[in-house]
N, C-alpha and C. Protein backbone atom coordinates (compact mmCIF):
# COMPACT_ATOMS: atom_id res chain seq x y z
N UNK A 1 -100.51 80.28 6.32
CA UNK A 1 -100.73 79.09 7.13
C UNK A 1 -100.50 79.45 8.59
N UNK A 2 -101.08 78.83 9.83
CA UNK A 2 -101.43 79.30 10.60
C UNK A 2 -100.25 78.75 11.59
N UNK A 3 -99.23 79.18 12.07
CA UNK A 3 -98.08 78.74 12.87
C UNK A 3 -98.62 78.06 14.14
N UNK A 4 -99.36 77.11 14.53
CA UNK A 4 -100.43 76.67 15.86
C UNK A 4 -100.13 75.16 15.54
N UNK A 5 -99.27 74.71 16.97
CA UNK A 5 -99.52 73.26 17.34
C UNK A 5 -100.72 72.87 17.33
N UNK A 6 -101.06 71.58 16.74
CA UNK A 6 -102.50 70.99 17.20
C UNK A 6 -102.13 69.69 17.95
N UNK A 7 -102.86 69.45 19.21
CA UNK A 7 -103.08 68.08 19.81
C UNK A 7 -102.50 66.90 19.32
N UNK A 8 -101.76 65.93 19.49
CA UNK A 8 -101.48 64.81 18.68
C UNK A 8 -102.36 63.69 18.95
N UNK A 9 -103.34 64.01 19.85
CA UNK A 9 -104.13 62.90 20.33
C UNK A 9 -105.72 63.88 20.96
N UNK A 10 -106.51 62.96 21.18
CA UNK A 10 -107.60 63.15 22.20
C UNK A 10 -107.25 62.67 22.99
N UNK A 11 -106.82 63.57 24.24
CA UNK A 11 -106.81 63.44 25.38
C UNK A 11 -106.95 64.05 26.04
N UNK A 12 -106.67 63.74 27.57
CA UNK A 12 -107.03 65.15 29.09
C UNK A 12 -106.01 65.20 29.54
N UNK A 13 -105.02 66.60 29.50
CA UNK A 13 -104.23 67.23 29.70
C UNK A 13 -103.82 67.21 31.36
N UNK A 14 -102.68 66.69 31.43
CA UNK A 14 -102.22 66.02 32.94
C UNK A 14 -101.13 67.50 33.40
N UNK A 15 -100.59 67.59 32.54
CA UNK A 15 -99.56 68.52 33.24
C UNK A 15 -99.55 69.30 32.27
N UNK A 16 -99.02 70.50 32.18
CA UNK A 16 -98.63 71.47 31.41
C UNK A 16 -97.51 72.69 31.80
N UNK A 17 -96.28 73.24 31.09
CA UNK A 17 -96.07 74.06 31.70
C UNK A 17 -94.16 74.33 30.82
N UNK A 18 -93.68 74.85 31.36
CA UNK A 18 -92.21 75.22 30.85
C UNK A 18 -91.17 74.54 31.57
N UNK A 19 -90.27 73.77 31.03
CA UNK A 19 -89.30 73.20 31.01
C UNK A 19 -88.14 74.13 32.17
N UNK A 20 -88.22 73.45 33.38
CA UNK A 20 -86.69 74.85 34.32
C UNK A 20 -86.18 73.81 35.05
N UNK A 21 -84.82 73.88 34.84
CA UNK A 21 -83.94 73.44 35.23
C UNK A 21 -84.03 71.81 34.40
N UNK A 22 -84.07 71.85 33.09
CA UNK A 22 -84.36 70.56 32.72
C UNK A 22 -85.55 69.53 33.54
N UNK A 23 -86.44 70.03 34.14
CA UNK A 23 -87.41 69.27 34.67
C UNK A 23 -89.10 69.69 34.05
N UNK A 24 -89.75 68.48 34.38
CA UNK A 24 -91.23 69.03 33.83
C UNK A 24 -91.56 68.50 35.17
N UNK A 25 -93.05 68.67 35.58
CA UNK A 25 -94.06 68.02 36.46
C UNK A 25 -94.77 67.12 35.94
N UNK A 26 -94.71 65.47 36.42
CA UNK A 26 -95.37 64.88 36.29
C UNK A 26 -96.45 64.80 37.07
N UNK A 27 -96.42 65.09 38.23
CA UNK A 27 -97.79 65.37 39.11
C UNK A 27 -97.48 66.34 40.27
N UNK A 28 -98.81 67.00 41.14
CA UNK A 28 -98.05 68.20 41.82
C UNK A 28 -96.93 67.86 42.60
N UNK A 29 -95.84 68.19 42.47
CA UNK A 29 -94.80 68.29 43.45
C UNK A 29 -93.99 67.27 43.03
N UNK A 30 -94.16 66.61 41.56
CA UNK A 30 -93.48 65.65 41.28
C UNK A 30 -92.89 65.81 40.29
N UNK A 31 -91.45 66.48 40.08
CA UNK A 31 -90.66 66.65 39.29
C UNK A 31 -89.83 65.60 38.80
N UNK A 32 -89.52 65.91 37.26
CA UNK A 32 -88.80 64.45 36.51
C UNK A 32 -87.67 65.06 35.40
N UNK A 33 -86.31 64.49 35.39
CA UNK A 33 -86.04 65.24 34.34
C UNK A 33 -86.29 64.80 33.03
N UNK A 34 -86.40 65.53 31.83
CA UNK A 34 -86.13 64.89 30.78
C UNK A 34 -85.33 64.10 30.34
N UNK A 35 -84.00 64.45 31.18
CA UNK A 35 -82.31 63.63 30.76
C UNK A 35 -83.05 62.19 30.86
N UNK A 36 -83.39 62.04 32.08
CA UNK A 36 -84.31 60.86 31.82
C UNK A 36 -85.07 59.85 31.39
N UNK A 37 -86.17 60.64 30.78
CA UNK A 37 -87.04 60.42 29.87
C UNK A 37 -86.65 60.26 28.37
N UNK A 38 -86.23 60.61 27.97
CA UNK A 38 -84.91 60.80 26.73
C UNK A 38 -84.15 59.43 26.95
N UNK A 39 -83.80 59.15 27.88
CA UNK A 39 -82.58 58.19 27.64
C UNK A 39 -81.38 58.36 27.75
N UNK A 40 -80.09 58.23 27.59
CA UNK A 40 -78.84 58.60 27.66
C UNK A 40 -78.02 58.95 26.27
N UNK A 41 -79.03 58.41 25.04
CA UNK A 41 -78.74 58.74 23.97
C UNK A 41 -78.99 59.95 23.21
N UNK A 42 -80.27 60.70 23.15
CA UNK A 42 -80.81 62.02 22.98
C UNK A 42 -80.55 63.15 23.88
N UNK A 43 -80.13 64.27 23.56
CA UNK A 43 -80.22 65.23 24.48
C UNK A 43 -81.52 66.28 24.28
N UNK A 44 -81.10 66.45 26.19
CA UNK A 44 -82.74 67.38 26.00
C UNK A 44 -82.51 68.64 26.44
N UNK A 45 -81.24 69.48 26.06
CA UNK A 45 -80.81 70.66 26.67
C UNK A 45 -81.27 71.62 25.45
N UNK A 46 -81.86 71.23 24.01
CA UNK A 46 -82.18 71.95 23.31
C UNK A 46 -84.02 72.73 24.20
N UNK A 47 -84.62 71.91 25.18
CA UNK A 47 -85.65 72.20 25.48
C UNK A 47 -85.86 73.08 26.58
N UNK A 48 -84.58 73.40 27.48
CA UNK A 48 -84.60 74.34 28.84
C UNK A 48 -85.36 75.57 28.36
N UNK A 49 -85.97 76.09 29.36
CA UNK A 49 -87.47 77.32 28.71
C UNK A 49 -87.88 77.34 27.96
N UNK A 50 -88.69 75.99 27.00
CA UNK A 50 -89.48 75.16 26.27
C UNK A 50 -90.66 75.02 26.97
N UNK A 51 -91.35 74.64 26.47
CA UNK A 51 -93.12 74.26 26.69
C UNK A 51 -93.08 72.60 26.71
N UNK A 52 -93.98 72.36 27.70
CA UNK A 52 -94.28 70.62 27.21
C UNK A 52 -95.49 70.73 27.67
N UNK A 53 -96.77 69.54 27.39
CA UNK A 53 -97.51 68.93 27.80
C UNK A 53 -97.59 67.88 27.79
N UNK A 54 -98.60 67.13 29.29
CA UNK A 54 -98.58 65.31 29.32
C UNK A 54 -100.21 65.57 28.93
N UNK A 55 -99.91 64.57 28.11
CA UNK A 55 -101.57 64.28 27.35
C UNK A 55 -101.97 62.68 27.48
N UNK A 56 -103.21 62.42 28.54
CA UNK A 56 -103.17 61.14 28.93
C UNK A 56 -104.25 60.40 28.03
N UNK A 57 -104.57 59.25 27.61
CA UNK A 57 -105.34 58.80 26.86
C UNK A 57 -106.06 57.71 27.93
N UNK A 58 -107.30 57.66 28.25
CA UNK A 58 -108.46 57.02 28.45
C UNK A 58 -108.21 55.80 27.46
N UNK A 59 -108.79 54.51 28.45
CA UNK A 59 -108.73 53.29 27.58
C UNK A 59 -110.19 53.30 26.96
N UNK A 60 -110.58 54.69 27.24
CA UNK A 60 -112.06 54.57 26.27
C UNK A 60 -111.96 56.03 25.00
N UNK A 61 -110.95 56.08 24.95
CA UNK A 61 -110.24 57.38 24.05
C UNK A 61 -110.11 56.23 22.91
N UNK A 62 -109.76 57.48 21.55
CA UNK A 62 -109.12 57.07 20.63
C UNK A 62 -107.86 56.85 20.63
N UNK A 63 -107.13 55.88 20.28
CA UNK A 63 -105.58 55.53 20.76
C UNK A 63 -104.77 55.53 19.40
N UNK A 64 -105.09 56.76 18.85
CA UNK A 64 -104.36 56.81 17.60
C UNK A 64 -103.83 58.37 17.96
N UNK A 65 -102.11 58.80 17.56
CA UNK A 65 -101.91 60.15 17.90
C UNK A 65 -100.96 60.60 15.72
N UNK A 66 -101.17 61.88 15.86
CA UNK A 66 -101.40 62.74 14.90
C UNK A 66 -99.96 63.38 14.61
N UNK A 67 -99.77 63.98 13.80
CA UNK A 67 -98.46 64.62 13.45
C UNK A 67 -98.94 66.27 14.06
N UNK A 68 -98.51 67.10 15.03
CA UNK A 68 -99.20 68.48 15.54
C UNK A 68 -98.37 69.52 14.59
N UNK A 69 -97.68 68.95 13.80
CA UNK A 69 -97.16 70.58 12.68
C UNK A 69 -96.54 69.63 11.51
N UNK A 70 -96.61 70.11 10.34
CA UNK A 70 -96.00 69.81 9.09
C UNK A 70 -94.16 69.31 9.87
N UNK A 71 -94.44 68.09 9.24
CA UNK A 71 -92.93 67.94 10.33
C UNK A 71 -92.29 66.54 10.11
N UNK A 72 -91.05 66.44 9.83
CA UNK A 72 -90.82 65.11 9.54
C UNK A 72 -89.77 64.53 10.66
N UNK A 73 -90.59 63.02 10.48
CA UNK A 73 -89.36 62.52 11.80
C UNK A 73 -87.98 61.76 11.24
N UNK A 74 -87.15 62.14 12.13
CA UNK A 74 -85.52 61.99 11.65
C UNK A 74 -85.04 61.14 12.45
N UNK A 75 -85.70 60.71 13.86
CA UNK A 75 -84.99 60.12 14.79
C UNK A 75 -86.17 59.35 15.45
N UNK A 76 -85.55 57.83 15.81
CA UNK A 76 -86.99 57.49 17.07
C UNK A 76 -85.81 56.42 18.09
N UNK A 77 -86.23 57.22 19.36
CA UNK A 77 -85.14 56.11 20.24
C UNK A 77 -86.48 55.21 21.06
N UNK A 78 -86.14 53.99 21.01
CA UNK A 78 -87.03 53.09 21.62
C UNK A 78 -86.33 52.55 22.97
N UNK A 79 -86.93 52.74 24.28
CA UNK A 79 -87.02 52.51 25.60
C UNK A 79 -87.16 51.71 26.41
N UNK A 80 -87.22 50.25 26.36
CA UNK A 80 -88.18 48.93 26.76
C UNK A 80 -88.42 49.15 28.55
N UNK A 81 -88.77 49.45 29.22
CA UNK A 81 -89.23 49.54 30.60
C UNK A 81 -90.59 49.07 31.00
N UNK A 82 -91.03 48.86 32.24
CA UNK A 82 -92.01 48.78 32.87
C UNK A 82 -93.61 49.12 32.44
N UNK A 83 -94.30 48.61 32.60
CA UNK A 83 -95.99 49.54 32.22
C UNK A 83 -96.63 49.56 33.43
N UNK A 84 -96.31 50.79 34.32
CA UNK A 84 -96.95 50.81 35.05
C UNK A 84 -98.18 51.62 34.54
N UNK A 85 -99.43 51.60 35.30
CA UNK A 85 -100.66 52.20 35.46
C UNK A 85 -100.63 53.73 35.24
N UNK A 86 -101.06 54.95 34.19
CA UNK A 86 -100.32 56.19 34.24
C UNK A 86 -101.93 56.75 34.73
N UNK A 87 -102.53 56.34 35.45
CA UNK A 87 -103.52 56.76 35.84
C UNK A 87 -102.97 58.21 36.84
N UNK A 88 -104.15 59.21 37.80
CA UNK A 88 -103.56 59.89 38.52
C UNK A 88 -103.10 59.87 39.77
N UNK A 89 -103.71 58.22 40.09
CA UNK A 89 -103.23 57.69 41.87
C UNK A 89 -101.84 57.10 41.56
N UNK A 90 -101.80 56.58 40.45
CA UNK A 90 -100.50 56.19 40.38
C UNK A 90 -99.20 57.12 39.76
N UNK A 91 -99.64 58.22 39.29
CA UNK A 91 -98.61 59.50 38.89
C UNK A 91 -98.55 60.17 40.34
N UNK A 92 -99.86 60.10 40.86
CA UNK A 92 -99.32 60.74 42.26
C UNK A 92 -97.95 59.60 43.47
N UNK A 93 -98.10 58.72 42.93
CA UNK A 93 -97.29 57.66 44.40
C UNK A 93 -96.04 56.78 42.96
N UNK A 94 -96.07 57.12 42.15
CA UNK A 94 -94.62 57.05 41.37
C UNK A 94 -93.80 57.49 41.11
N UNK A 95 -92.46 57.78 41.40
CA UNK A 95 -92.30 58.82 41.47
C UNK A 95 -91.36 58.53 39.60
N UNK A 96 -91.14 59.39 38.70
CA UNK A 96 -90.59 59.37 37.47
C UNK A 96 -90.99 57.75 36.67
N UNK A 97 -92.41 58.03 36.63
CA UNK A 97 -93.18 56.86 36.24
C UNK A 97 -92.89 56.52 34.91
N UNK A 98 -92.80 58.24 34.04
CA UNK A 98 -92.73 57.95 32.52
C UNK A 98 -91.58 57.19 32.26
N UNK A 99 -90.25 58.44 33.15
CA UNK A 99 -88.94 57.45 32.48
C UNK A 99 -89.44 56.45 33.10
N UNK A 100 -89.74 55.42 33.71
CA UNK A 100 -89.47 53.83 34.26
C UNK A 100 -90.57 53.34 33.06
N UNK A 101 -91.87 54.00 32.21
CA UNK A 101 -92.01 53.12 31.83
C UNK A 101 -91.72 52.87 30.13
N UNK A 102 -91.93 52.06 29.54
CA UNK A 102 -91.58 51.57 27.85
C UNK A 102 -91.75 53.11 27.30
N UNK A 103 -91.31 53.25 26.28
CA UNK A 103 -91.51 54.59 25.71
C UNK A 103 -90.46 54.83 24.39
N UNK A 104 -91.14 55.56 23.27
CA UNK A 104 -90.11 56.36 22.44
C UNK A 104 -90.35 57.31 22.36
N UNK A 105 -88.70 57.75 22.05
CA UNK A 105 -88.73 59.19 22.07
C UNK A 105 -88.40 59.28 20.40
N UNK A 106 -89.91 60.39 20.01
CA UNK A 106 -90.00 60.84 18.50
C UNK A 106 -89.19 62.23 18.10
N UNK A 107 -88.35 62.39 17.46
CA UNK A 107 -87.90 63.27 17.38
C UNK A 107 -88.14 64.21 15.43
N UNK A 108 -88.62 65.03 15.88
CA UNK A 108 -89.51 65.76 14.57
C UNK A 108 -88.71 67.04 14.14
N UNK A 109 -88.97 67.31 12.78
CA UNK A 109 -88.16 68.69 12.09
C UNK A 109 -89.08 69.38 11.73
N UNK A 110 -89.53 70.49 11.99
CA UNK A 110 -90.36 71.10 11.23
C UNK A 110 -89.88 71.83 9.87
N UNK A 111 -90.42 72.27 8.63
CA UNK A 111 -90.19 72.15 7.98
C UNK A 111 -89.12 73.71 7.72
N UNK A 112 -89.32 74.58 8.61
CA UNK A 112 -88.25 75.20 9.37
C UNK A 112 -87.06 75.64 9.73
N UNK A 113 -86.77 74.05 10.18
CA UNK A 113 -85.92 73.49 10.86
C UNK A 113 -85.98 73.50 12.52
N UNK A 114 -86.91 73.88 12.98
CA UNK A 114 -87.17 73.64 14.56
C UNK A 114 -87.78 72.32 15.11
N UNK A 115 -87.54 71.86 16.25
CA UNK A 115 -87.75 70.82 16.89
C UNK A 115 -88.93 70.71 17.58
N UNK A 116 -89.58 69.19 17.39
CA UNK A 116 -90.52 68.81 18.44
C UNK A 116 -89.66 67.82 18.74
N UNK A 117 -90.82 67.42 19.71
CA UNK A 117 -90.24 65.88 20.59
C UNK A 117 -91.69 65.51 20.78
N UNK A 118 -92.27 64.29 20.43
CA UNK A 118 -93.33 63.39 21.08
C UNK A 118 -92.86 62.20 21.89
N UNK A 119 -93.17 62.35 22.84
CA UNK A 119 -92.85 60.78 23.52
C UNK A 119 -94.03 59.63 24.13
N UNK A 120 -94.30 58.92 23.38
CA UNK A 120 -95.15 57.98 23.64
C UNK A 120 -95.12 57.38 24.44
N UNK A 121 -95.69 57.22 25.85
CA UNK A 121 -95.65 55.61 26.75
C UNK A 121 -96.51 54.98 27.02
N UNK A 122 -96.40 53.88 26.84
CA UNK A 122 -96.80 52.75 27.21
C UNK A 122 -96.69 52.64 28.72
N UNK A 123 -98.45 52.02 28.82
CA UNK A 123 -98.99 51.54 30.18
C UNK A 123 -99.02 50.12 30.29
N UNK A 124 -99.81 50.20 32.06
CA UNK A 124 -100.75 49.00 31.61
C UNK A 124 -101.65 47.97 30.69
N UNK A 125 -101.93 46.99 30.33
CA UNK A 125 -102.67 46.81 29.58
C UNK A 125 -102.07 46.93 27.58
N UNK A 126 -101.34 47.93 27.67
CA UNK A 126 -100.69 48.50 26.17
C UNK A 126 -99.70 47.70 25.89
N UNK A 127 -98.51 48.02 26.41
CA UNK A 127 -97.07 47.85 26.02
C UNK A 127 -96.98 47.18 24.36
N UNK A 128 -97.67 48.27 23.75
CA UNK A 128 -97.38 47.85 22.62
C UNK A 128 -97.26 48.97 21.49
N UNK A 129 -96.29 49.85 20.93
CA UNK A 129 -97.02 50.89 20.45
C UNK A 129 -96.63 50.88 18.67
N UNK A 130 -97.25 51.41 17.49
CA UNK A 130 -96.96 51.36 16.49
C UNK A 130 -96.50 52.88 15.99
N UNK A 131 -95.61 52.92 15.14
CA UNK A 131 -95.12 53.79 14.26
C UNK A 131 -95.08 53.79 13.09
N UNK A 132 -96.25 54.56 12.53
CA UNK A 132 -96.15 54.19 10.55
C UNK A 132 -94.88 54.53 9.97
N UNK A 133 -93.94 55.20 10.69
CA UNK A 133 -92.38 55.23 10.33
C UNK A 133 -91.15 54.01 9.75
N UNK A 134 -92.25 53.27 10.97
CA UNK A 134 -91.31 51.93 11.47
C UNK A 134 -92.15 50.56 11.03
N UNK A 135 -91.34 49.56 10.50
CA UNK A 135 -92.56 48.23 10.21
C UNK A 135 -92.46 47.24 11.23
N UNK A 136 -91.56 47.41 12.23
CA UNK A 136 -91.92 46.55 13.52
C UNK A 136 -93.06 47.42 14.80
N UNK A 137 -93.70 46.76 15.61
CA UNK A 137 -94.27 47.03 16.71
C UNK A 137 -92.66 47.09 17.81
N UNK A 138 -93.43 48.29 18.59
CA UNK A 138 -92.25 48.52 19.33
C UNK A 138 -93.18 47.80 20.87
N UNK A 139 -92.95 47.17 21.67
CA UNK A 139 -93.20 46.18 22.77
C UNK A 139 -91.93 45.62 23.07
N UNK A 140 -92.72 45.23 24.94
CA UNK A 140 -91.17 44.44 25.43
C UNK A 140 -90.91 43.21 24.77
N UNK A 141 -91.60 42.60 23.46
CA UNK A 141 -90.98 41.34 22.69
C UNK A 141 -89.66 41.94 22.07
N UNK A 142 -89.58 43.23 21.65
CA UNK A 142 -88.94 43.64 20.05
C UNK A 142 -87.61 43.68 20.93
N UNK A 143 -86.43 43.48 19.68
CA UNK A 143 -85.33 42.82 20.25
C UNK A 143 -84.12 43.49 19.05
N UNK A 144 -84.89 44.33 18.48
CA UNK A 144 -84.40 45.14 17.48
C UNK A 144 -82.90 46.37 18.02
N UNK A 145 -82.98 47.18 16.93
CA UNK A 145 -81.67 48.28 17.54
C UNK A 145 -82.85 49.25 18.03
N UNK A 146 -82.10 50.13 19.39
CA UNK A 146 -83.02 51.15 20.22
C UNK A 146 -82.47 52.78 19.01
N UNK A 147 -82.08 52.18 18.76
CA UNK A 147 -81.36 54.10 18.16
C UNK A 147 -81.90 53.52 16.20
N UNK A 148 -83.36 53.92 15.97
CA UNK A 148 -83.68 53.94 14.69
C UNK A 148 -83.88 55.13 13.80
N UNK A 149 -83.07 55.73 13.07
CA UNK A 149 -82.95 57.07 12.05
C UNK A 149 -84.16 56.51 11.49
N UNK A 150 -84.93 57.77 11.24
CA UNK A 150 -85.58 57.67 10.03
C UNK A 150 -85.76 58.70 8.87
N UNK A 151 -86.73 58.72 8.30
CA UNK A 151 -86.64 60.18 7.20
C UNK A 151 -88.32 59.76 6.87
N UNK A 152 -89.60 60.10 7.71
CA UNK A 152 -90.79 59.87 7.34
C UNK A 152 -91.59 61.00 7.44
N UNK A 153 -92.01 61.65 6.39
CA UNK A 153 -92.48 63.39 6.35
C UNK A 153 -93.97 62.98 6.85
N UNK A 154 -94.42 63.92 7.35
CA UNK A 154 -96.18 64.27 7.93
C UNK A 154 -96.25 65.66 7.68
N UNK A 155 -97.73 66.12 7.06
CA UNK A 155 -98.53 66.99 7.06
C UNK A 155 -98.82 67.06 8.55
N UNK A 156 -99.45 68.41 9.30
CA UNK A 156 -99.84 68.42 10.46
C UNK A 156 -101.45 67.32 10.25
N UNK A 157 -101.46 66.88 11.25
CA UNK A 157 -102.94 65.76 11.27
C UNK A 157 -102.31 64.28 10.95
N UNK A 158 -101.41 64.01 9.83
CA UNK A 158 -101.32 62.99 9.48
C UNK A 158 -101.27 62.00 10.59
N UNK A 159 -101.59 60.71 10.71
CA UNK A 159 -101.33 59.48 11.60
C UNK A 159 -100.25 59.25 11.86
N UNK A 160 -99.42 59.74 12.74
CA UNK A 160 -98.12 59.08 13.49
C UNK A 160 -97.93 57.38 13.63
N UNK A 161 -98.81 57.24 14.72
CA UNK A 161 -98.82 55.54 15.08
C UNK A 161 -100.22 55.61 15.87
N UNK A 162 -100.16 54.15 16.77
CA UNK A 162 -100.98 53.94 17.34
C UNK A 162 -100.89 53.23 19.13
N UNK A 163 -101.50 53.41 19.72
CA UNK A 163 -101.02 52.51 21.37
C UNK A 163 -102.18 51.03 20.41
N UNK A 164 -101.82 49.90 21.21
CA UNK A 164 -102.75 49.28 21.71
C UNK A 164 -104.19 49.57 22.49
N UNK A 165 -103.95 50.06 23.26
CA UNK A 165 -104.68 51.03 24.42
C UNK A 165 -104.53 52.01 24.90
N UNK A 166 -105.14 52.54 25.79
CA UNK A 166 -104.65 53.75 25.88
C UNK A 166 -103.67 54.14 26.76
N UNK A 167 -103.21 55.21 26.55
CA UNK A 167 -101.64 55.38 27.60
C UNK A 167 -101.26 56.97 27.68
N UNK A 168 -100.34 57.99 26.97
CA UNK A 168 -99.84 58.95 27.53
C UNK A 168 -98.63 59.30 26.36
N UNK A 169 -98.80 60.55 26.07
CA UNK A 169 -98.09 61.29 25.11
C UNK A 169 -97.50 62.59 25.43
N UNK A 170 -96.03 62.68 25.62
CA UNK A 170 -95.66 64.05 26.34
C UNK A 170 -95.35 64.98 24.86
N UNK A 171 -95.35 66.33 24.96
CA UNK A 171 -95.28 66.52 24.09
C UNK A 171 -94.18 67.74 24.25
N UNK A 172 -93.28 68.30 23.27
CA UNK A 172 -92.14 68.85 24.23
C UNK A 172 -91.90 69.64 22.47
N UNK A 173 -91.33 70.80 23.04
CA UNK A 173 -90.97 72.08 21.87
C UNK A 173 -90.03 73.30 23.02
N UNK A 174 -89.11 73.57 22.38
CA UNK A 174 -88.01 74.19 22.86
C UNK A 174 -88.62 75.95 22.70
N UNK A 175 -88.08 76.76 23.35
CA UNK A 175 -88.16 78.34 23.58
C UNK A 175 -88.88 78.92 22.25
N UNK A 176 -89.62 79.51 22.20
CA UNK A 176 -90.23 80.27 21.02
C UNK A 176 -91.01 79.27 20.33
């Protein structure tokens, strides 16, 4: 079997690059940390000289994202914030847009035992996102607990969840 992340979505690739000093680029010259993005509950020091990509979704994209390796999720922290616009005029003049806006952070096992991280956010227009993990919609209505364990296995491909519309998927894997 072929050890190769696949895409969790169709989308056009916004940033790309290695994790230094706990920061990624959200747009040129616009650094963000993960501590951030994560929340205060997850740590993201397993990811320093890690790989990430921002994978943006078109509201004329498919708004469904994928499991990218045989991998089960153990953890999902839910975020309630802002939806701003994750377009590129507005990644350029926001500055740490993702953390400010709604978002979970997916936390995955491969079968391994090595880590992904997907983090879903919610835009404009969205603020609404689904998890076949989870039987609530996560949106600024839900009023639920932010720290939800789970134990929901995926084949690589399988259907994760879904946006409403389209929005933005970071995608994050630690050294090697």
């Amino acid at each position: 079997r072929c050890e190769v992340l696949a895409s969790p979505c169709d989308a056009i690739v916004g940033a790309c690059g290695t994790v230094e000093r706990g920061q990624v680029l959200q747009a040129k010259g616009m650094p963000y940390a993960l501590a951030d993005l994560f929340g205060p509950s997850q740590d993201s020091t397993a990811f320093e000289g890690g790989r990430y990509a921002t994978l943006r979704l078109t509201s004329a994209m498919y708004h469904r994202f994928h499991a990218p390796h045989d991998a089960t999720i153990d953890h999902v922290t839910y975020l309630s914030g802002d939806t701003w616009n994750v377009n590129p005029i507005a990644l350029a003049r926001v500055e740490r847009l993702f953390c400010r806006n709604e978002r979970a952070v997916l936390r995955l096992r491969r079968p391994d035992g090595g880590l992904l991280v997907l983090v879903p956010v919610a835009a404009i227009l969205v603020a609404s996102m689904r998890l076949r993990a989870l039987d609530v919609p996560l949106n600024l209505r839900y009023r639920g607990p932010h720290q939800l364990p789970c134990s929901a296995r995926y084949r690589q491909g399988d259907e994760l969840g879904w946006f409403e519309h389209g929005s933005t998927i970071l995608v994050l894997a630690p050294p090697g």
